[in-house]
C-alpha atoms as a PDB file:
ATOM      1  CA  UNK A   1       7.075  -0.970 -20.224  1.00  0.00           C
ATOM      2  CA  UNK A   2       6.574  -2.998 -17.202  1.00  0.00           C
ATOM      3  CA  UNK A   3       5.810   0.185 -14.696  1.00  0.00           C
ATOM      4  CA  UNK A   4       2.817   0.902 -13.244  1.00  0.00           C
ATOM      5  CA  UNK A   5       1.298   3.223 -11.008  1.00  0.00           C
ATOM      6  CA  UNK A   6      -0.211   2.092  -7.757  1.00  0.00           C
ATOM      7  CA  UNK A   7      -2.581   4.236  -5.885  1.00  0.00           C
ATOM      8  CA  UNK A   8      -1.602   3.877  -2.134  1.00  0.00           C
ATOM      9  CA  UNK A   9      -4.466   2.949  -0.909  1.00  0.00           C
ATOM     10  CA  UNK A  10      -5.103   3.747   3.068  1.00  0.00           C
ATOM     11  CA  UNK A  11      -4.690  -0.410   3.722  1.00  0.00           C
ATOM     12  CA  UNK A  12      -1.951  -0.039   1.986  1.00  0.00           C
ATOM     13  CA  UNK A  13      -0.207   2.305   3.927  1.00  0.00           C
ATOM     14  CA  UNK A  14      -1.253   1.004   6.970  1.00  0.00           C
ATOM     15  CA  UNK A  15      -0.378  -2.421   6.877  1.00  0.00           C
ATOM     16  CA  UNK A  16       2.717  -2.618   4.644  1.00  0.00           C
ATOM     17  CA  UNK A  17       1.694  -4.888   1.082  1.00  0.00           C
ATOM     18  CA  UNK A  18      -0.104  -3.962  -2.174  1.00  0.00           C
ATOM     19  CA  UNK A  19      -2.139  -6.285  -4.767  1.00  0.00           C
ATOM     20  CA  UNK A  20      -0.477  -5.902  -8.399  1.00  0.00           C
ATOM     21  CA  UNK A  21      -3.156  -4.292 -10.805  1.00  0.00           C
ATOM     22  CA  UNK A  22      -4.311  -6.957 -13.178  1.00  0.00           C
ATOM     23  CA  UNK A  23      -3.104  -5.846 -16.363  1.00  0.00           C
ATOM     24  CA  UNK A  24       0.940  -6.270 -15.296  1.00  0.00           C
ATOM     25  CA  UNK A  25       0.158  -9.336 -13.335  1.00  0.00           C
ATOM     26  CA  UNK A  26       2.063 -11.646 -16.155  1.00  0.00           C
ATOM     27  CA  UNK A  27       5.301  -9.707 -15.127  1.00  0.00           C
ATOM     28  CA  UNK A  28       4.589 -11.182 -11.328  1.00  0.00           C
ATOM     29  CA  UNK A  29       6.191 -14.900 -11.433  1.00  0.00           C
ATOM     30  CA  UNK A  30       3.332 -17.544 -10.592  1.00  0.00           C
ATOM     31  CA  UNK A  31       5.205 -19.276  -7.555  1.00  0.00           C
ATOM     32  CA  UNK A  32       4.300 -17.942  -4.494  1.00  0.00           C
ATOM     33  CA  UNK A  33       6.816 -17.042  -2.099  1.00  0.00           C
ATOM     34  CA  UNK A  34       9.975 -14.826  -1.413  1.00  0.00           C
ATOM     35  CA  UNK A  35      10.886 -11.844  -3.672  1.00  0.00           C
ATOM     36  CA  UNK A  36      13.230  -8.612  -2.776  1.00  0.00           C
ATOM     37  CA  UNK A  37      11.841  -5.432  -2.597  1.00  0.00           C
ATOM     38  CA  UNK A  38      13.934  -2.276  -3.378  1.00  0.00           C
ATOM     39  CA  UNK A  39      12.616   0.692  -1.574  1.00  0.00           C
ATOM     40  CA  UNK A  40      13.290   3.579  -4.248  1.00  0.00           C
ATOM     41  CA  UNK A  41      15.422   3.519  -7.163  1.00  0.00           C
ATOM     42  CA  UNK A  42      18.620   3.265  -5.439  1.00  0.00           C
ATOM     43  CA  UNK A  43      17.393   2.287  -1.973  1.00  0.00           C
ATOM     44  CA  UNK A  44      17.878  -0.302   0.410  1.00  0.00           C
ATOM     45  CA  UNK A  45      16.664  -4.201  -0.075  1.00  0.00           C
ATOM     46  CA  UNK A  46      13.859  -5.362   2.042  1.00  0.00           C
ATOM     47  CA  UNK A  47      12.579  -9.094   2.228  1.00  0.00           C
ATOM     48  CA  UNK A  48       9.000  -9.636   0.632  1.00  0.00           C
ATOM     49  CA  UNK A  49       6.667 -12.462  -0.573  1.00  0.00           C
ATOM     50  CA  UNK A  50       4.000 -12.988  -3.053  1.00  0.00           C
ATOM     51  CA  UNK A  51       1.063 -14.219  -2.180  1.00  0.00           C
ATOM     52  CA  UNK A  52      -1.652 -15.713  -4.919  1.00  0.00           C
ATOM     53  CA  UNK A  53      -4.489 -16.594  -2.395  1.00  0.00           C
ATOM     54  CA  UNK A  54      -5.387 -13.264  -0.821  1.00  0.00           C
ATOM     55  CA  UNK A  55      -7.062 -11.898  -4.169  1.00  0.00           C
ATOM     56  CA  UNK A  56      -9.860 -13.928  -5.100  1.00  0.00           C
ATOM     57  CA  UNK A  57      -8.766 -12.693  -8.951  1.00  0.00           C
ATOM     58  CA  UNK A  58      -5.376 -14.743  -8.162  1.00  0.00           C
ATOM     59  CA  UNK A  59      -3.222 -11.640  -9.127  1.00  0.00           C
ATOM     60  CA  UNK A  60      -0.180 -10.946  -7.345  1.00  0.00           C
ATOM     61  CA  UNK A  61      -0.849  -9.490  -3.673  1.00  0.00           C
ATOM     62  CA  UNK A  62       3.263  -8.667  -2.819  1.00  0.00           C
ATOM     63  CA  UNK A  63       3.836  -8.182   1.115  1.00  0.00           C
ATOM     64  CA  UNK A  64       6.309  -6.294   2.889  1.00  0.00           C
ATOM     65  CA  UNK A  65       5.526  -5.972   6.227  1.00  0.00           C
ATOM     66  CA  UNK A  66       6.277  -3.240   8.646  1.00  0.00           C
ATOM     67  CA  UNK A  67       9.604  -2.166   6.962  1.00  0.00           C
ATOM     68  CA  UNK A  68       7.229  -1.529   3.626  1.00  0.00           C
ATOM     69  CA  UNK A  69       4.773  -0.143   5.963  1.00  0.00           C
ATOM     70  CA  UNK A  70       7.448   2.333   7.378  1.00  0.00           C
ATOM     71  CA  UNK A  71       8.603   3.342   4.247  1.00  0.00           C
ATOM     72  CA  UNK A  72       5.333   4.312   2.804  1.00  0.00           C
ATOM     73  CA  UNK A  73       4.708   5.972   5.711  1.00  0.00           C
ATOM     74  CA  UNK A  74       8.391   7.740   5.705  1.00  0.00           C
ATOM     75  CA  UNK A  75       8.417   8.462   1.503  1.00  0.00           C
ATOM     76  CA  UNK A  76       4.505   9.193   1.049  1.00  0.00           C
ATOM     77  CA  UNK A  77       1.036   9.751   2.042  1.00  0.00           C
ATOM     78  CA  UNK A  78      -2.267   7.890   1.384  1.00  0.00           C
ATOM     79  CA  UNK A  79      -3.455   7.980  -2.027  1.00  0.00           C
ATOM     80  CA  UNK A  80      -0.373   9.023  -3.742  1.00  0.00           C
ATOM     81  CA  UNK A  81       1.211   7.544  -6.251  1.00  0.00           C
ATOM     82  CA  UNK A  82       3.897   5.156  -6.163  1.00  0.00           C
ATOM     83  CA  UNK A  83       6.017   3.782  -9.074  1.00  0.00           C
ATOM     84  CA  UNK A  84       6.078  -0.179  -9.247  1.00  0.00           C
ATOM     85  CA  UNK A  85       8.782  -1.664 -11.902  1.00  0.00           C
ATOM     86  CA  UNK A  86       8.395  -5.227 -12.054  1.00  0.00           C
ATOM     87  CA  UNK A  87      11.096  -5.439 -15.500  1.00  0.00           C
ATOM     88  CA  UNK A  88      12.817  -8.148 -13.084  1.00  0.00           C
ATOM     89  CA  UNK A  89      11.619 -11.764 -12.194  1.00  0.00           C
ATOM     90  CA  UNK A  90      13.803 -11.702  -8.519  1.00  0.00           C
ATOM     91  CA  UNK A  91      12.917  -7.952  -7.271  1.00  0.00           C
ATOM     92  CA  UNK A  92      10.310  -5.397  -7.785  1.00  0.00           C
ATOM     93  CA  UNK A  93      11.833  -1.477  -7.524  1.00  0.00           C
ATOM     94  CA  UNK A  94       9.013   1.001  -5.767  1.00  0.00           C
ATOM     95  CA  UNK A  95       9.615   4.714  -6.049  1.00  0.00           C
ATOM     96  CA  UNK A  96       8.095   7.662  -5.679  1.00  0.00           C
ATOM     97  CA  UNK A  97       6.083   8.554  -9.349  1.00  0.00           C
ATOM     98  CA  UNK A  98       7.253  11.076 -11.647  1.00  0.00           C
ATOM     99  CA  UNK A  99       5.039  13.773 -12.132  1.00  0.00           C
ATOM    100  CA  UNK A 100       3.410  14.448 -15.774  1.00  0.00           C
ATOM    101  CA  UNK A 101       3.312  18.427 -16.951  1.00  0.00           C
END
């Protein structure tokens, strides 16, 4: 399964980007640079970029800016819990968690 669950951390949800937890980092491409962002399962496209330099760790820190930053602010609040799915190389899918009985 190449889903995890990201704690939306308060910088998070302020300032649009989250760092990829190390364990699914090998589903993260190594190149640096552009990668589409789907904002919910069946929600609209945003541009985004990896970055390997602002960890110190190299794993995957993936930035979306203020339309990310919107929609975590729009979809969520701080500290809940947001669905990544990185099963594709060109675009990571974020949506909201399901919820475990």
């Amino acid at each position: 399964m190449t889903i995890f669950n990201l704690t939306l951390q308060e910088t998070y949800f302020k300032q649009g980007f989250f760092n990829v937890i190390v364990d699914f980092d090998r589903f993260v491409r190594a190149e640096e640079g552009p990668i589409r962002l789907r904002l919910g399962r069946n929600g609209r496209e945003i541009q985004g970029s990896i970055n390997r330099h602002a960890n110190n760790n190299g794993t995957a820190r993936i930035m979306g800016g203020a339309d990310l930053r919107n929609w975590f602010q729009s979809q969520f609040e701080p500290m809940d819990t947001v669905a990544v799915d990185l099963s594709s190389r060109d675009i990571i899918i974020l949506d909201k968690a399901m919820k475990t009985a």
